[in-house]
Protein backbone atom coordinates (compact mmCIF):
# COMPACT_ATOMS: atom_id res chain seq x y z
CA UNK A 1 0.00 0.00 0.00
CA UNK A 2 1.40 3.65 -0.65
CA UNK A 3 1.95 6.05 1.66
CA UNK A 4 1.51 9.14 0.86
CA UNK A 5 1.70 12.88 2.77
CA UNK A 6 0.52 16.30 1.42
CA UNK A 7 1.14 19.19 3.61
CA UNK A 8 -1.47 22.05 2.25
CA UNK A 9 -2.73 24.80 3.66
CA UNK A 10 -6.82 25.42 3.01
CA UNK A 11 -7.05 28.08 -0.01
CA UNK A 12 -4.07 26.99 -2.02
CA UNK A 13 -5.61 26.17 -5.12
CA UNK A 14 -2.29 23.64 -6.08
CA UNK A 15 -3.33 21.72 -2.71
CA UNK A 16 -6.97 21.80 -4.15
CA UNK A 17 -5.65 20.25 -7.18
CA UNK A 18 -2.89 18.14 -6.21
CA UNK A 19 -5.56 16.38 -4.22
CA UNK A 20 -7.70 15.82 -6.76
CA UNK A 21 -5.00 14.46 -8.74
CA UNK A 22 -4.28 12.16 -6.40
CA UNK A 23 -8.08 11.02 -5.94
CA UNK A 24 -8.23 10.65 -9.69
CA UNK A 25 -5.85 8.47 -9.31
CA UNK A 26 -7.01 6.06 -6.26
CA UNK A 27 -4.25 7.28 -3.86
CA UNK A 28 -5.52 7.45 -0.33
CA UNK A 29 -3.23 10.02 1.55
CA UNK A 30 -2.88 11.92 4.79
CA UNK A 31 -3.69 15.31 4.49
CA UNK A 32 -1.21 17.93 6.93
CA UNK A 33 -2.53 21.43 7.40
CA UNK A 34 0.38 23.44 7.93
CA UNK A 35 -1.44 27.36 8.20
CA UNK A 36 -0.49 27.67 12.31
CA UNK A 37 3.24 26.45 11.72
CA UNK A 38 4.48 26.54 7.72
CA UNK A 39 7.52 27.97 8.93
CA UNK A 40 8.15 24.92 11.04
CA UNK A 41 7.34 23.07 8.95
CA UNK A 42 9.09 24.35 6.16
CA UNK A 43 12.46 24.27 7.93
CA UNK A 44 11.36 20.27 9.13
CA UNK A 45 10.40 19.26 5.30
CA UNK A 46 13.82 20.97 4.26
CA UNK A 47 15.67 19.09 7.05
CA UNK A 48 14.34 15.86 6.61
CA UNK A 49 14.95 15.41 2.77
CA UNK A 50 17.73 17.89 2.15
CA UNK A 51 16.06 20.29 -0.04
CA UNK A 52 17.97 23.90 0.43
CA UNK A 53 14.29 25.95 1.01
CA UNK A 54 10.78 24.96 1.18
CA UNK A 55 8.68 28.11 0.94
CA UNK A 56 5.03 26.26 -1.05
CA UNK A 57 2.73 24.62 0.05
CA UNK A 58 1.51 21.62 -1.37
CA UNK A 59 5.05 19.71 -0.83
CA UNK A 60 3.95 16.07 -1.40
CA UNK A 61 5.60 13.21 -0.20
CA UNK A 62 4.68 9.18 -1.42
CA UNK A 63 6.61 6.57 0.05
CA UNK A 64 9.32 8.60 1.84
CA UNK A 65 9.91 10.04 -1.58
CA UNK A 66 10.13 13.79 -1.89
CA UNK A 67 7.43 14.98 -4.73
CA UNK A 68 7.36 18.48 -4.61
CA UNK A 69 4.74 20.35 -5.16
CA UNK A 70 1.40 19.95 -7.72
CA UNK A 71 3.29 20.86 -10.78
CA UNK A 72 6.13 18.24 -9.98
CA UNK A 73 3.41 15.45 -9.05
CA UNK A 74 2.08 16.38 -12.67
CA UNK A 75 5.07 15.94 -14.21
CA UNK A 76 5.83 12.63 -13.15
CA UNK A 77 2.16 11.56 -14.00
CA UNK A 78 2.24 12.43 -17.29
CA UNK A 79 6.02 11.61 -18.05
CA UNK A 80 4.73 8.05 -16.57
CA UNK A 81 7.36 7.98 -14.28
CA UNK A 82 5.16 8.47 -11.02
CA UNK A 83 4.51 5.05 -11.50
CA UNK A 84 7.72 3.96 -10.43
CA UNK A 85 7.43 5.63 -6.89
CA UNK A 86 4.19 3.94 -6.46
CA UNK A 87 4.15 0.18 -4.77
């Protein structure tokens, strides 16, 4: 089963359609709100997968693989290559 994590924040219309992306495509995920603490979080998400800044919301995350954010997570779906993060 995939895991995946998308931190959003509630009128980001990328979240709105990163999420429906990943609906169209039958990926259950855990949704983060990060409004009260993005810079925390920001620094945290930058930390824990070496990326030099995070400053977006939605940063995406399936199976402890870094996405990005909704135009990265369309890339690889079109370029076919997000199948090869997916279990």
């Amino acid at each position: 089963m995939n895991k995946v994590t998308i931190y959003t924040s509630q009128t980001c219309p990328y979240c709105i359609k990163a999420k429906k992306l990943l609906k169209m495509l039958n990926l259950d995920y855990t949704e983060i709100n990060i409004e009260n603490n993005f810079d925390e979080m920001c620094d945290k998400l930058s930390k824990q997968y070496n990326i030099p800044s995070i400053s977006t919301v939605p940063q995406i995350i399936i199976n402890d693989h870094y996405i990005g954010g909704y135009d990265d997570l369309e890339s690889l779906y079109k370029n076919k290559k997000l199948d090869e993060i997916l279990e």
